[in-house]
C-alpha atoms as a PDB file:
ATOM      1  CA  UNK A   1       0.000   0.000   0.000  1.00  0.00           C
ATOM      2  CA  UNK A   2       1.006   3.630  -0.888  1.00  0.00           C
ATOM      3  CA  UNK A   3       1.730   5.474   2.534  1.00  0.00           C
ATOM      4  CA  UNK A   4       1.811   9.279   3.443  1.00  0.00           C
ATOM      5  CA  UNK A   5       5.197  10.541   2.810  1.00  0.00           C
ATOM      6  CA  UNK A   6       7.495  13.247   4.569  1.00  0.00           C
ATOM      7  CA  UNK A   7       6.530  15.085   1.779  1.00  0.00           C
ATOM      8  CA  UNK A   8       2.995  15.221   2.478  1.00  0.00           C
ATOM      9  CA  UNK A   9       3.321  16.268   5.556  1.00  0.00           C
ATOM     10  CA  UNK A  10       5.303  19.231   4.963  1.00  0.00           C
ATOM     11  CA  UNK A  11       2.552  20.204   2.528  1.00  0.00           C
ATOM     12  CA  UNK A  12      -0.086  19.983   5.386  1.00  0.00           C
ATOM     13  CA  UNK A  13       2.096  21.898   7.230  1.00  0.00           C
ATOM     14  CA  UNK A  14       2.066  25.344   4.814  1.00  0.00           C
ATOM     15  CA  UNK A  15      -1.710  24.650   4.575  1.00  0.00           C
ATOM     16  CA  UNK A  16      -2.667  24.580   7.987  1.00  0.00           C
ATOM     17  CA  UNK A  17       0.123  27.298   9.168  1.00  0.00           C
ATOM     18  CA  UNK A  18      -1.611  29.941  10.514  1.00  0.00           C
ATOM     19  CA  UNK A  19      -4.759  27.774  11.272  1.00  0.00           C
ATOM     20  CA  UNK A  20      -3.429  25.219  14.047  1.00  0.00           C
ATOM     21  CA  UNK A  21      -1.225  26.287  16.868  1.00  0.00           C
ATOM     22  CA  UNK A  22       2.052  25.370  16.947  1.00  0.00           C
ATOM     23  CA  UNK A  23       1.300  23.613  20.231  1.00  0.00           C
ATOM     24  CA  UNK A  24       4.750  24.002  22.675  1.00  0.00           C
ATOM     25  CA  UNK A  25       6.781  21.232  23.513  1.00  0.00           C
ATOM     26  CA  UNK A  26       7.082  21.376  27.560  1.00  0.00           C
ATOM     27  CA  UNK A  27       9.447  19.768  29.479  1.00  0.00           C
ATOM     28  CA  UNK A  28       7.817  18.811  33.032  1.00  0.00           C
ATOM     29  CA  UNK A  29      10.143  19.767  36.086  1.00  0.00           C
ATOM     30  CA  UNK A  30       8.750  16.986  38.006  1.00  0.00           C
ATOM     31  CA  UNK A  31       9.533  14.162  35.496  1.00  0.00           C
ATOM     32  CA  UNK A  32      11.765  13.340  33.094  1.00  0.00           C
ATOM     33  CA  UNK A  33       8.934  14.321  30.164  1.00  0.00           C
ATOM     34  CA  UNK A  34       7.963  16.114  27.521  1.00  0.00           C
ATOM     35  CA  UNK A  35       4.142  17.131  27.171  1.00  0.00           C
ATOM     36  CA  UNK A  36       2.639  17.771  23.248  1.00  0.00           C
ATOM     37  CA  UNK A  37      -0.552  19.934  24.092  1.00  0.00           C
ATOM     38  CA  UNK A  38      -2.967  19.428  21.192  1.00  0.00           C
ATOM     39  CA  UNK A  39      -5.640  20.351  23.831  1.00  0.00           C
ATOM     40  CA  UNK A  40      -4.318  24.015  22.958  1.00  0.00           C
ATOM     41  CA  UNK A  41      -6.130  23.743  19.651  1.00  0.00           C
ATOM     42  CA  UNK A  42      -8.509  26.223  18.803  1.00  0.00           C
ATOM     43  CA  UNK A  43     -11.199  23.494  19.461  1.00  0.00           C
ATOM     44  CA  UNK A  44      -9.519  22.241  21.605  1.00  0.00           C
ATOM     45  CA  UNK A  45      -7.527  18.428  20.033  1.00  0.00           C
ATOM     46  CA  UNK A  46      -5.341  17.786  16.972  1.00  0.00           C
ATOM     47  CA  UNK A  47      -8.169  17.202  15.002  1.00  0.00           C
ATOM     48  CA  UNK A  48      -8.218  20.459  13.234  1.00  0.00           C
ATOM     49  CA  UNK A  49      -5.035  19.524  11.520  1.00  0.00           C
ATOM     50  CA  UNK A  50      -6.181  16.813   9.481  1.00  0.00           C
ATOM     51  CA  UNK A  51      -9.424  18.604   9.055  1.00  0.00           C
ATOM     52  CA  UNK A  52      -8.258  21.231   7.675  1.00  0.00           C
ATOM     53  CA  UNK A  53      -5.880  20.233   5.701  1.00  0.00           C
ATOM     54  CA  UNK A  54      -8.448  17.745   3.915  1.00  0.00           C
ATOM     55  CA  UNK A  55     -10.349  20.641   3.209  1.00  0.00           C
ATOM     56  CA  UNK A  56      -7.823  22.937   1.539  1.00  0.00           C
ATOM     57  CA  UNK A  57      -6.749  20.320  -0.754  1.00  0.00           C
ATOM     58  CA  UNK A  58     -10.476  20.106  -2.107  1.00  0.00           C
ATOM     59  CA  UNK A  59     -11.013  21.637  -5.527  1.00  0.00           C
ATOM     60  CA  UNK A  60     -12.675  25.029  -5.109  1.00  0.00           C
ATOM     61  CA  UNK A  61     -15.847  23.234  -7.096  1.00  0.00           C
ATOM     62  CA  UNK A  62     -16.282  20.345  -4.146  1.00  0.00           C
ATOM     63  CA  UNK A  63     -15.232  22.886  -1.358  1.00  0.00           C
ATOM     64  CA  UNK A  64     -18.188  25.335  -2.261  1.00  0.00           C
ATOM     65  CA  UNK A  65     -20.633  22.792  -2.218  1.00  0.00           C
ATOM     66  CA  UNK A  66     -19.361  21.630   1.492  1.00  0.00           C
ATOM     67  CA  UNK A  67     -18.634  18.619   3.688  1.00  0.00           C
ATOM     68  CA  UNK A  68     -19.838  16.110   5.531  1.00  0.00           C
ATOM     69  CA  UNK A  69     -18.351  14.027   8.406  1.00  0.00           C
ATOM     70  CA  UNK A  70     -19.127  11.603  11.392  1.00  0.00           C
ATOM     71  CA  UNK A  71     -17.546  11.664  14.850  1.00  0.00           C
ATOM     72  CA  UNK A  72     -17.643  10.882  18.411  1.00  0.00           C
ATOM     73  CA  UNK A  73     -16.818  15.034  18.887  1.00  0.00           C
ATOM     74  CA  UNK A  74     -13.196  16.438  18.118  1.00  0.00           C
ATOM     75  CA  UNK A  75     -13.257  15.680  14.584  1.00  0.00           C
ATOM     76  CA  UNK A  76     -16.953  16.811  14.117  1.00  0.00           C
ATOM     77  CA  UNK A  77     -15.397  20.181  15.738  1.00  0.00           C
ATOM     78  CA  UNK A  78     -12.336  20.478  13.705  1.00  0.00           C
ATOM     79  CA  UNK A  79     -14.449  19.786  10.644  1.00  0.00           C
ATOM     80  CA  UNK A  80     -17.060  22.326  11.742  1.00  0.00           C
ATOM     81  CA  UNK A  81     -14.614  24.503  12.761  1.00  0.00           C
ATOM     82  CA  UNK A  82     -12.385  24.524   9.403  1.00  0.00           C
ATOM     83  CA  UNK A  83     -15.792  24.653   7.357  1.00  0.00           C
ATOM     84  CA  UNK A  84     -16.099  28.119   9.201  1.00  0.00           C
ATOM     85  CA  UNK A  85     -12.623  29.126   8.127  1.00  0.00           C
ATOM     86  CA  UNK A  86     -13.661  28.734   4.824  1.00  0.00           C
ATOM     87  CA  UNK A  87     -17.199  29.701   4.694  1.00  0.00           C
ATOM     88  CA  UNK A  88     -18.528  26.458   3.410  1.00  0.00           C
ATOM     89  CA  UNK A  89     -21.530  24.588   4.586  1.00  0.00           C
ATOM     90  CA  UNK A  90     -21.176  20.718   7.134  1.00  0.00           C
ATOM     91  CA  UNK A  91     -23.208  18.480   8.530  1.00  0.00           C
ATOM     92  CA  UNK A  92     -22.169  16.163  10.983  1.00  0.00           C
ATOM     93  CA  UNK A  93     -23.399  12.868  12.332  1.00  0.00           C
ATOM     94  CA  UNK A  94     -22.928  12.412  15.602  1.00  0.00           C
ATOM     95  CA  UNK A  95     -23.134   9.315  17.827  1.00  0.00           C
ATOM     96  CA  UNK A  96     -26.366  10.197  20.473  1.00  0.00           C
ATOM     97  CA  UNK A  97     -23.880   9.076  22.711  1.00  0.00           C
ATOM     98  CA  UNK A  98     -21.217  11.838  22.537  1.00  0.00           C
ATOM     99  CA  UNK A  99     -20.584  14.249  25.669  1.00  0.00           C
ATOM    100  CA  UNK A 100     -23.255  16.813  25.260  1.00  0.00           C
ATOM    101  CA  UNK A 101     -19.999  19.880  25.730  1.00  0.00           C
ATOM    102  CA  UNK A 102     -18.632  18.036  22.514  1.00  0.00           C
ATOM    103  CA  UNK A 103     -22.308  18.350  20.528  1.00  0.00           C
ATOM    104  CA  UNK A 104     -22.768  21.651  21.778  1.00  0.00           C
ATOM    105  CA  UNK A 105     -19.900  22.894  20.748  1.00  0.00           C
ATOM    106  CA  UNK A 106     -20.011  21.777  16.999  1.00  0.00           C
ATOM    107  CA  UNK A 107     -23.574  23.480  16.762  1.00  0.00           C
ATOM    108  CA  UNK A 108     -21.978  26.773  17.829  1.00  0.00           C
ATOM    109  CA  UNK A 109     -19.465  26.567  15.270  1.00  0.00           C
ATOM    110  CA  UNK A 110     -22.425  26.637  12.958  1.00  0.00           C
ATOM    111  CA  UNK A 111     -22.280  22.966  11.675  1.00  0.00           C
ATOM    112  CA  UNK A 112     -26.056  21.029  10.825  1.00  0.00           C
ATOM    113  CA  UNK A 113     -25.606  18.373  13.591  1.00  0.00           C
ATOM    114  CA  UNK A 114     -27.495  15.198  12.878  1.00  0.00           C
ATOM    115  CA  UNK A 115     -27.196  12.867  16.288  1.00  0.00           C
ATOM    116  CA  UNK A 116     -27.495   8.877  15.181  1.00  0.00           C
ATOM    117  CA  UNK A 117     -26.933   5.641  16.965  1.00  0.00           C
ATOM    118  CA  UNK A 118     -22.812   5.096  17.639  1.00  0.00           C
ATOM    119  CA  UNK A 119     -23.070   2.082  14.957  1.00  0.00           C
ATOM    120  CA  UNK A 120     -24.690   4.129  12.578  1.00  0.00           C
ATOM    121  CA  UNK A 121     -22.350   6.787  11.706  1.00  0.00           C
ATOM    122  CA  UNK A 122     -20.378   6.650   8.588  1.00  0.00           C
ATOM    123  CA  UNK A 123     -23.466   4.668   6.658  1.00  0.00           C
ATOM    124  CA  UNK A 124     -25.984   7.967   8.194  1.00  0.00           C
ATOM    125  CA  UNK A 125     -23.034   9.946   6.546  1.00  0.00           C
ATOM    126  CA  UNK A 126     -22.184   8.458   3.348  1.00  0.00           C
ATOM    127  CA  UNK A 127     -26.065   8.725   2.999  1.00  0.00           C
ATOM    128  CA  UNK A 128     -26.381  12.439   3.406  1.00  0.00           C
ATOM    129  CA  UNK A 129     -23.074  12.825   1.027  1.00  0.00           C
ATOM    130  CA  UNK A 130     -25.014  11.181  -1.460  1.00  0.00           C
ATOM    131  CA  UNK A 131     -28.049  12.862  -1.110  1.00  0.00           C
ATOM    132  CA  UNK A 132     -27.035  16.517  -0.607  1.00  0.00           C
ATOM    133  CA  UNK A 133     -23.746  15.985  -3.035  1.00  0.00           C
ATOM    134  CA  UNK A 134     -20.979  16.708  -0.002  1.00  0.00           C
ATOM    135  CA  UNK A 135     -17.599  15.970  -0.092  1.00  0.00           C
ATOM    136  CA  UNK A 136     -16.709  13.185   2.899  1.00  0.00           C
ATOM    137  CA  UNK A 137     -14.136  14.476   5.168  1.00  0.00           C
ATOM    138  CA  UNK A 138     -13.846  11.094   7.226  1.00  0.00           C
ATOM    139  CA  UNK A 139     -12.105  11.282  10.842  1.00  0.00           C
ATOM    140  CA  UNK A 140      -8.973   8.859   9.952  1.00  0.00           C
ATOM    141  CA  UNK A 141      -9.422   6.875   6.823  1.00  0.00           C
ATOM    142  CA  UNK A 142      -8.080   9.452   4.613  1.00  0.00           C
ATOM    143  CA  UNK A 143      -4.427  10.625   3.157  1.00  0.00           C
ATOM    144  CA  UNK A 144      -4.603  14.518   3.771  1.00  0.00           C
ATOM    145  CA  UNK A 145      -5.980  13.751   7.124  1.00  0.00           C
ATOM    146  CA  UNK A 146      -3.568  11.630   8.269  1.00  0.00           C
ATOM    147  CA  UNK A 147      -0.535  14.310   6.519  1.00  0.00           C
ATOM    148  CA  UNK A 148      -2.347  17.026   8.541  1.00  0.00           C
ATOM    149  CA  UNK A 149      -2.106  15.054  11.812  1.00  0.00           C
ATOM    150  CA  UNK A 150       1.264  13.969  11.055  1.00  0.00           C
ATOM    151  CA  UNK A 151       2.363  17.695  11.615  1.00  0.00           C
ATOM    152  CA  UNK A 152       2.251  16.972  15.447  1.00  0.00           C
ATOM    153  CA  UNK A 153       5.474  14.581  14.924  1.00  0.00           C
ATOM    154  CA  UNK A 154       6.919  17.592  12.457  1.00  0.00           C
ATOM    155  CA  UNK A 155       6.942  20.074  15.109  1.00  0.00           C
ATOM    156  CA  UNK A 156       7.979  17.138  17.845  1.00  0.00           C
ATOM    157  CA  UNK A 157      11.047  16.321  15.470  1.00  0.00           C
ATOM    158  CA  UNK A 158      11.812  20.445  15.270  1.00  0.00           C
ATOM    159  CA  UNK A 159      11.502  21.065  18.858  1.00  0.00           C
ATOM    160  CA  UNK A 160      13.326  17.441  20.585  1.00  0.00           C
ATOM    161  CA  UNK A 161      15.508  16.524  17.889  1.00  0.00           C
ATOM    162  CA  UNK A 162      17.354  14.496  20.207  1.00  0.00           C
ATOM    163  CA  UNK A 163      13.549  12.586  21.547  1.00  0.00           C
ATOM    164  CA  UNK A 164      14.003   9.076  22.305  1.00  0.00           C
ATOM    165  CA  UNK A 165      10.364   7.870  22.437  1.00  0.00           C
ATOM    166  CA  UNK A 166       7.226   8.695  21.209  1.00  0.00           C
ATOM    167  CA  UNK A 167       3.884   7.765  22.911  1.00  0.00           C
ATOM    168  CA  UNK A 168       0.682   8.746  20.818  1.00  0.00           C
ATOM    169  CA  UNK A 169      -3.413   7.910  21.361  1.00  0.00           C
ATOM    170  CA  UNK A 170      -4.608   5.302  19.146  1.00  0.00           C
ATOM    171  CA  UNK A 171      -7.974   4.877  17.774  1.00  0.00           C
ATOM    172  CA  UNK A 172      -8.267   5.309  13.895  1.00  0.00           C
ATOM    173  CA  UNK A 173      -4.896   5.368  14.071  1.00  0.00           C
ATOM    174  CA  UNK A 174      -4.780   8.593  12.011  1.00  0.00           C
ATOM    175  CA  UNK A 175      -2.920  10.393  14.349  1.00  0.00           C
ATOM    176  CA  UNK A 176      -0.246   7.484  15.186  1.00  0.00           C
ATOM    177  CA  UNK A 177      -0.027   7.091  11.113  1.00  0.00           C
ATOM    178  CA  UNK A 178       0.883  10.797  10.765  1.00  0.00           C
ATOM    179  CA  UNK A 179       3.029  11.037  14.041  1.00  0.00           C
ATOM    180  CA  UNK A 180       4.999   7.739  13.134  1.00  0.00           C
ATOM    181  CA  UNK A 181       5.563   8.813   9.367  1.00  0.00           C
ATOM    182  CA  UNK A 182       6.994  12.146  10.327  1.00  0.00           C
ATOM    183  CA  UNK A 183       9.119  10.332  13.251  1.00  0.00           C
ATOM    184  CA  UNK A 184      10.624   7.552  10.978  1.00  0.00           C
ATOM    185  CA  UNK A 185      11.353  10.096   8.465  1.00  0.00           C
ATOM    186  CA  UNK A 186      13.148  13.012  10.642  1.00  0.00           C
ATOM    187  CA  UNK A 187      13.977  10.755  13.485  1.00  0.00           C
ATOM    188  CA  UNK A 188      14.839   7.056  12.843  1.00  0.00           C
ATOM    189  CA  UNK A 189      16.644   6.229  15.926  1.00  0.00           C
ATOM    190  CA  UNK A 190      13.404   7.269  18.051  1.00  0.00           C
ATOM    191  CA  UNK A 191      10.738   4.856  18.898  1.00  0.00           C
ATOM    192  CA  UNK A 192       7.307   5.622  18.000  1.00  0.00           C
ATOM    193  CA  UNK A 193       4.636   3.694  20.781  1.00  0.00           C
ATOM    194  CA  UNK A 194       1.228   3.791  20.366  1.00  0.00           C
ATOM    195  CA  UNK A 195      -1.451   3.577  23.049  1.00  0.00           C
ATOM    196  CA  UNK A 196      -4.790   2.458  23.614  1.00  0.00           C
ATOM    197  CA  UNK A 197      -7.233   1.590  26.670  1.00  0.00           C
ATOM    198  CA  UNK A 198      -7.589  -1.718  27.401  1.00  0.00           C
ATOM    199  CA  UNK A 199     -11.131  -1.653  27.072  1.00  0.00           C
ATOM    200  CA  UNK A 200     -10.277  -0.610  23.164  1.00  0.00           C
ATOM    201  CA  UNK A 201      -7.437  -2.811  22.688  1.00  0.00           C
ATOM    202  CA  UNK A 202      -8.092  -4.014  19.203  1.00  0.00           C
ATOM    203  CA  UNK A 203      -5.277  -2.035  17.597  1.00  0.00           C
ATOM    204  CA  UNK A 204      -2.670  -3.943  19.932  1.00  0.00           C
ATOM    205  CA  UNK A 205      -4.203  -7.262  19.395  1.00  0.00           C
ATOM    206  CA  UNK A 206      -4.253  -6.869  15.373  1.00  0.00           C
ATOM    207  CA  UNK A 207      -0.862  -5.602  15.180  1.00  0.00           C
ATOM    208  CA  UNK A 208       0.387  -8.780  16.986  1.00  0.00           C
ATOM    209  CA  UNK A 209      -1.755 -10.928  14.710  1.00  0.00           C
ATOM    210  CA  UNK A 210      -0.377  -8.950  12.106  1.00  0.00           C
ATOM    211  CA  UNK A 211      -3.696  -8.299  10.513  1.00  0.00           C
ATOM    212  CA  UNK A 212      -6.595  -6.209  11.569  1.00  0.00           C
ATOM    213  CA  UNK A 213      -8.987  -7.477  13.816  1.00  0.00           C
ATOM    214  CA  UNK A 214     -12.336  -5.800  14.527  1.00  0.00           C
ATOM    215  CA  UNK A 215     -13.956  -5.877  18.212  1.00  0.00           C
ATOM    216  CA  UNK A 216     -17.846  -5.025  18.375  1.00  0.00           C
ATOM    217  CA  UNK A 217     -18.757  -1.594  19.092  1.00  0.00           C
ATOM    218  CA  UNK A 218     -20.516  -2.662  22.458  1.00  0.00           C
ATOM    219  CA  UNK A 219     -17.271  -3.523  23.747  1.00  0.00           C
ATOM    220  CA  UNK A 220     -15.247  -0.856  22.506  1.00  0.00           C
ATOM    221  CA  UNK A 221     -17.610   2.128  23.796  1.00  0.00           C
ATOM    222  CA  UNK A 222     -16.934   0.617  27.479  1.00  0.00           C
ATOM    223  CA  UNK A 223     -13.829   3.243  27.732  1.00  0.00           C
ATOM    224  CA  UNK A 224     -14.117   6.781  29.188  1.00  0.00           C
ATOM    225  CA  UNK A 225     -11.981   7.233  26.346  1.00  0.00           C
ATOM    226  CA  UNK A 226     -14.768   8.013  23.752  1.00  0.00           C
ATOM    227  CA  UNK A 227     -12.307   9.667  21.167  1.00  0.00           C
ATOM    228  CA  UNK A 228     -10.576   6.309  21.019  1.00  0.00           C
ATOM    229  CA  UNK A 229     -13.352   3.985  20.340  1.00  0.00           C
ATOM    230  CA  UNK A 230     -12.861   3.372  16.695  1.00  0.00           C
ATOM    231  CA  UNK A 231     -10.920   1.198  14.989  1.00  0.00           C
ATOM    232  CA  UNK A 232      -7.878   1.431  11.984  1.00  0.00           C
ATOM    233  CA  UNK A 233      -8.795   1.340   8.497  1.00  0.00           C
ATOM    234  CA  UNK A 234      -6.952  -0.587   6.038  1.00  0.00           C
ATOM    235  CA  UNK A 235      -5.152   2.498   5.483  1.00  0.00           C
ATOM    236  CA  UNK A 236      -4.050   3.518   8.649  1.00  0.00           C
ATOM    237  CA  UNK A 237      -3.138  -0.398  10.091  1.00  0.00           C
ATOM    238  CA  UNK A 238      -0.945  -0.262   7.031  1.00  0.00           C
ATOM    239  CA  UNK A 239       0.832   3.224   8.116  1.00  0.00           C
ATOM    240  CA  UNK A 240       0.729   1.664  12.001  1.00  0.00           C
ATOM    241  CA  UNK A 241       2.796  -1.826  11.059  1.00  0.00           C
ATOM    242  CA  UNK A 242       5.102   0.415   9.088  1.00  0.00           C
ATOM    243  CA  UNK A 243       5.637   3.106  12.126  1.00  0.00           C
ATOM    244  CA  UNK A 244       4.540   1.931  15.087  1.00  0.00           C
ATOM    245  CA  UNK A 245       7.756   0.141  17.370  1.00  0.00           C
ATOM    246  CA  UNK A 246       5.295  -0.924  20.382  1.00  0.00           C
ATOM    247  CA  UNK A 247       2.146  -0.834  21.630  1.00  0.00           C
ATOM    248  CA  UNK A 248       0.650  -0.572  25.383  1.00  0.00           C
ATOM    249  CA  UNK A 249      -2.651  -0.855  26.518  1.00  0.00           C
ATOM    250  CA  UNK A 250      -3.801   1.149  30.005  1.00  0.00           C
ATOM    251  CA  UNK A 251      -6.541   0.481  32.238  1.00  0.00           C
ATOM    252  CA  UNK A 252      -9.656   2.575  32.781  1.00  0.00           C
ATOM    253  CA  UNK A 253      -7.750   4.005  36.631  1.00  0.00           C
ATOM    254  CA  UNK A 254      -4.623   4.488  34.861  1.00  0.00           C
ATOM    255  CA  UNK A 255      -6.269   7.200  32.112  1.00  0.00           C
ATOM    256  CA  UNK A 256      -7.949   8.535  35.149  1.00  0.00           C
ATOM    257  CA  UNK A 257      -5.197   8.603  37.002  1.00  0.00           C
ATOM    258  CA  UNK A 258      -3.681  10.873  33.737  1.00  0.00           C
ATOM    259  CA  UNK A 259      -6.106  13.163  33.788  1.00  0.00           C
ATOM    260  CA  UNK A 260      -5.270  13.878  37.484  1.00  0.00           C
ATOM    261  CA  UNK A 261      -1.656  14.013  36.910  1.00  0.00           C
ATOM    262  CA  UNK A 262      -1.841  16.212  34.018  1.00  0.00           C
ATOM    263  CA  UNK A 263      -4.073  19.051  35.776  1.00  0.00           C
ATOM    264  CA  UNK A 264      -2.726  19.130  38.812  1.00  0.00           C
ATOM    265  CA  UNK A 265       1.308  18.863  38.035  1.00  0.00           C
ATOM    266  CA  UNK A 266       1.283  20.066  34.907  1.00  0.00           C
ATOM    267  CA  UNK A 267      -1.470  22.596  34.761  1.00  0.00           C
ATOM    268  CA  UNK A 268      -3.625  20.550  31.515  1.00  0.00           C
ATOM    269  CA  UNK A 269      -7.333  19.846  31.436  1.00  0.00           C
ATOM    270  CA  UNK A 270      -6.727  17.010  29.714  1.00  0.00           C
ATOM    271  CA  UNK A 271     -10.110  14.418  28.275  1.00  0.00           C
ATOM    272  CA  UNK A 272      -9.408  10.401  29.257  1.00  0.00           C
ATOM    273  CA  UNK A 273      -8.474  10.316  25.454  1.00  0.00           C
ATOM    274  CA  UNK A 274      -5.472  12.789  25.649  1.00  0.00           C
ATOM    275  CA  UNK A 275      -4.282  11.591  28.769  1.00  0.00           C
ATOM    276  CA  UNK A 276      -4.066   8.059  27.559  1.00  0.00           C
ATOM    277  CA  UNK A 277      -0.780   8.767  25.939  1.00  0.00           C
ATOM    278  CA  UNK A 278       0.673   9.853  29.294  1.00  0.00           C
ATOM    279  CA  UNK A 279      -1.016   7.224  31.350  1.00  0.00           C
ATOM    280  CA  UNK A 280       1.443   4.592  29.509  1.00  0.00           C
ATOM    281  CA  UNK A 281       4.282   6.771  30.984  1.00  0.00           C
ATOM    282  CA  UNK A 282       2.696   7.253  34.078  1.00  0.00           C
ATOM    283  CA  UNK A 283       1.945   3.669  35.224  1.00  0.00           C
ATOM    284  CA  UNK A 284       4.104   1.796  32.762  1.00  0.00           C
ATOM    285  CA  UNK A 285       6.988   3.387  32.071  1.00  0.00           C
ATOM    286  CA  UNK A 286       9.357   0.544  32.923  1.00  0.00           C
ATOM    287  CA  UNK A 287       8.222  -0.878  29.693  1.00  0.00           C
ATOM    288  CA  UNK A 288       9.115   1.800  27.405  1.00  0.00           C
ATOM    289  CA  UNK A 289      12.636   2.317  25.557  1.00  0.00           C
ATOM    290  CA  UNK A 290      15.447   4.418  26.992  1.00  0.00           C
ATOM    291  CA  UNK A 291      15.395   7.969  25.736  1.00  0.00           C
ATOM    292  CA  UNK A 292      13.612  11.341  26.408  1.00  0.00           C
ATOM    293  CA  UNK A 293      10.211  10.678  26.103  1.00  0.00           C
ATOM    294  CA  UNK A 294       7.472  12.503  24.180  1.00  0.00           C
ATOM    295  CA  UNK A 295       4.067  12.697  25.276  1.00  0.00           C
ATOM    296  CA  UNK A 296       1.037  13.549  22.979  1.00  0.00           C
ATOM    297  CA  UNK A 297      -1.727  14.929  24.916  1.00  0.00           C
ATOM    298  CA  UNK A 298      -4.409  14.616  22.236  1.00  0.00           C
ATOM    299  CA  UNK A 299      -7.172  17.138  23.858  1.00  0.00           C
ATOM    300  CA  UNK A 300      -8.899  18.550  26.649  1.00  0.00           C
ATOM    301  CA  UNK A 301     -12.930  18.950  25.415  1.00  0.00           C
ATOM    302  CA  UNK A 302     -14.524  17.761  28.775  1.00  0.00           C
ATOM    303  CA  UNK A 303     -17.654  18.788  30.586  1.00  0.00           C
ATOM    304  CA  UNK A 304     -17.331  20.274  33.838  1.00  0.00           C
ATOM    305  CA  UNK A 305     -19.238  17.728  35.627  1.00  0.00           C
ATOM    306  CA  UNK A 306     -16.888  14.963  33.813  1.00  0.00           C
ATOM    307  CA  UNK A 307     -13.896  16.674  34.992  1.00  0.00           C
ATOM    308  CA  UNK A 308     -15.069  17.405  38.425  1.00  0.00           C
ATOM    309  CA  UNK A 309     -15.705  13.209  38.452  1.00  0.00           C
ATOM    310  CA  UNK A 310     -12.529  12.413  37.141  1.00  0.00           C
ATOM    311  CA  UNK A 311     -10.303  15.126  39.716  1.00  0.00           C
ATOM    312  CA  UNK A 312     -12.171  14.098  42.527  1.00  0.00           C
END
């Protein structure tokens, strides 16, 4: 299979310039880490990379006539948010599942938010792209998206040159695709390890099978992690046995446990799917390579009530 190439991903980085923050690399004074904020974002994860950049690579034609997406919350934001950008209508399916702050917040950035059943999501989608003749920006499964994300591991590779490890959230897999393509590329001696919740372990089970293997969404939307509750396309498991050197899976305490660390020693409101990452460092770190270490912190879009549960 054809993967993303360095290339790409400098391209997505002079689209997006400008859009995305160049989140800061910060070293933590009371461990030996390095936090990647994507929670920083302008809504708030690293979806607005990928988003984005899918959308400026659109022929003006397809771009005027707008998108469509489905998501669990941070890509429905960074696609309604980049629509805005460019003045162009979306509609996004939503599972009627999501964290109302996440649905809420995608209606203010003046998306059409359809809310469907967690299993019917992409089909609801596909459906209205059909029917209303929208181009599908999908969350992962998609070559500028996963060049946009993959400008996270650009600016890690710019600002750590001498990183050691790489720990990144994986779901999709888009953002572990991107990450690992730009690390490989810039930084071969570093090791790239992905992470996923237990509860959501399909990822690390297919990659040791060393073929994709699909758990039932029942199972997989057990998590707290809801931004990490999908699974890799053929695409992205492609990009993830290319880049990926490891993989650990965390408990349910041990992402909570993340989101406590992360607000109260490093100052980062943090959702149980950007403190996942860090959770692997936190409660496994014996298991990871020598090196600095690089943590992504994927995003921070939490209700207060959630975040009151999860500090307390």
């Amino acid at each position: 299979m054809d993967l993303v190439s360095i290339e790409e991903i400098r391209d997505a980085a002079s689209r997006v310039e400008g859009v995305a923050v160049r989140t800061p690399l910060l070293e933590q004074a009371w461990a030996p880490l390095w936090l990647k904020p994507e929670s920083l974002q302008p809504i708030g994860a690293f979806k607005v990379r990928g988003a984005y950049n899918a959308i400026a690579a659109l022929d003006e034609d397809q771009r005027a006539r707008g998108v469509v997406a489905f998501s669990s919350g941070n890509h429905a934001q960074a696609v309604a948010y980049s629509a805005k950008r460019f003045g162009i209508p979306a509609v996004i399916l939503i599972p009627d599942v999501a964290p109302r702050a996440k649905v809420e917040a995608t209606k203010a950035l003046g998306a059409e938010v359809i809310e469907v059943p967690i299993d019917a999501q992409e089909s609801s989608a596909l459906a209205v792209a059909d029917e209303r003749r929208l181009t599908m920006i999908p969350p992962f499964d998609h070559r500028d998206v996963i060049a946009g994300q993959g400008t996270v591991g650009l600016e890690i590779t710019e600002d750590l040159p001498d990183a050691g490890v790489v720990l990144v959230p994986l779901s999709g897999g888009g953002l572990a695709s991107g990450v690992g393509t730009a690390i490989k590329a810039l930084l071969p001696g570093a090791k790239v390890v992905g992470v996923e919740p237990e509860l959501a372990g399909d990822t690390a089970e297919g990659l040791r099978a060393g073929r994709r293997i699909e758990w039932p969404m029942d199972l997989r939307a057990r998590t707290s992690a809801d931004g990490l509750r999908a699974q890799p396309s053929d695409l992205t498991f492609a990009h993830l046995q290319a880049v990926l050197d490891d993989v650990i899976t965390v408990s349910e305490e041990e992402i909570r446990e993340a989101v406590r660390t992360l607000a109260h020693r490093a100052r980062l409101v943090a959702e149980p799917s950007g403190a996942t990452a860090t959770a692997a460092f936190l409660s496994h770190r014996d298991a990871l390579p020598p090196g600095k270490v690089v943590s992504v912190v994927s995003g921070g879009n939490l209700d207060p009530a959630t975040l009151a549960d999860l500090l307390a």
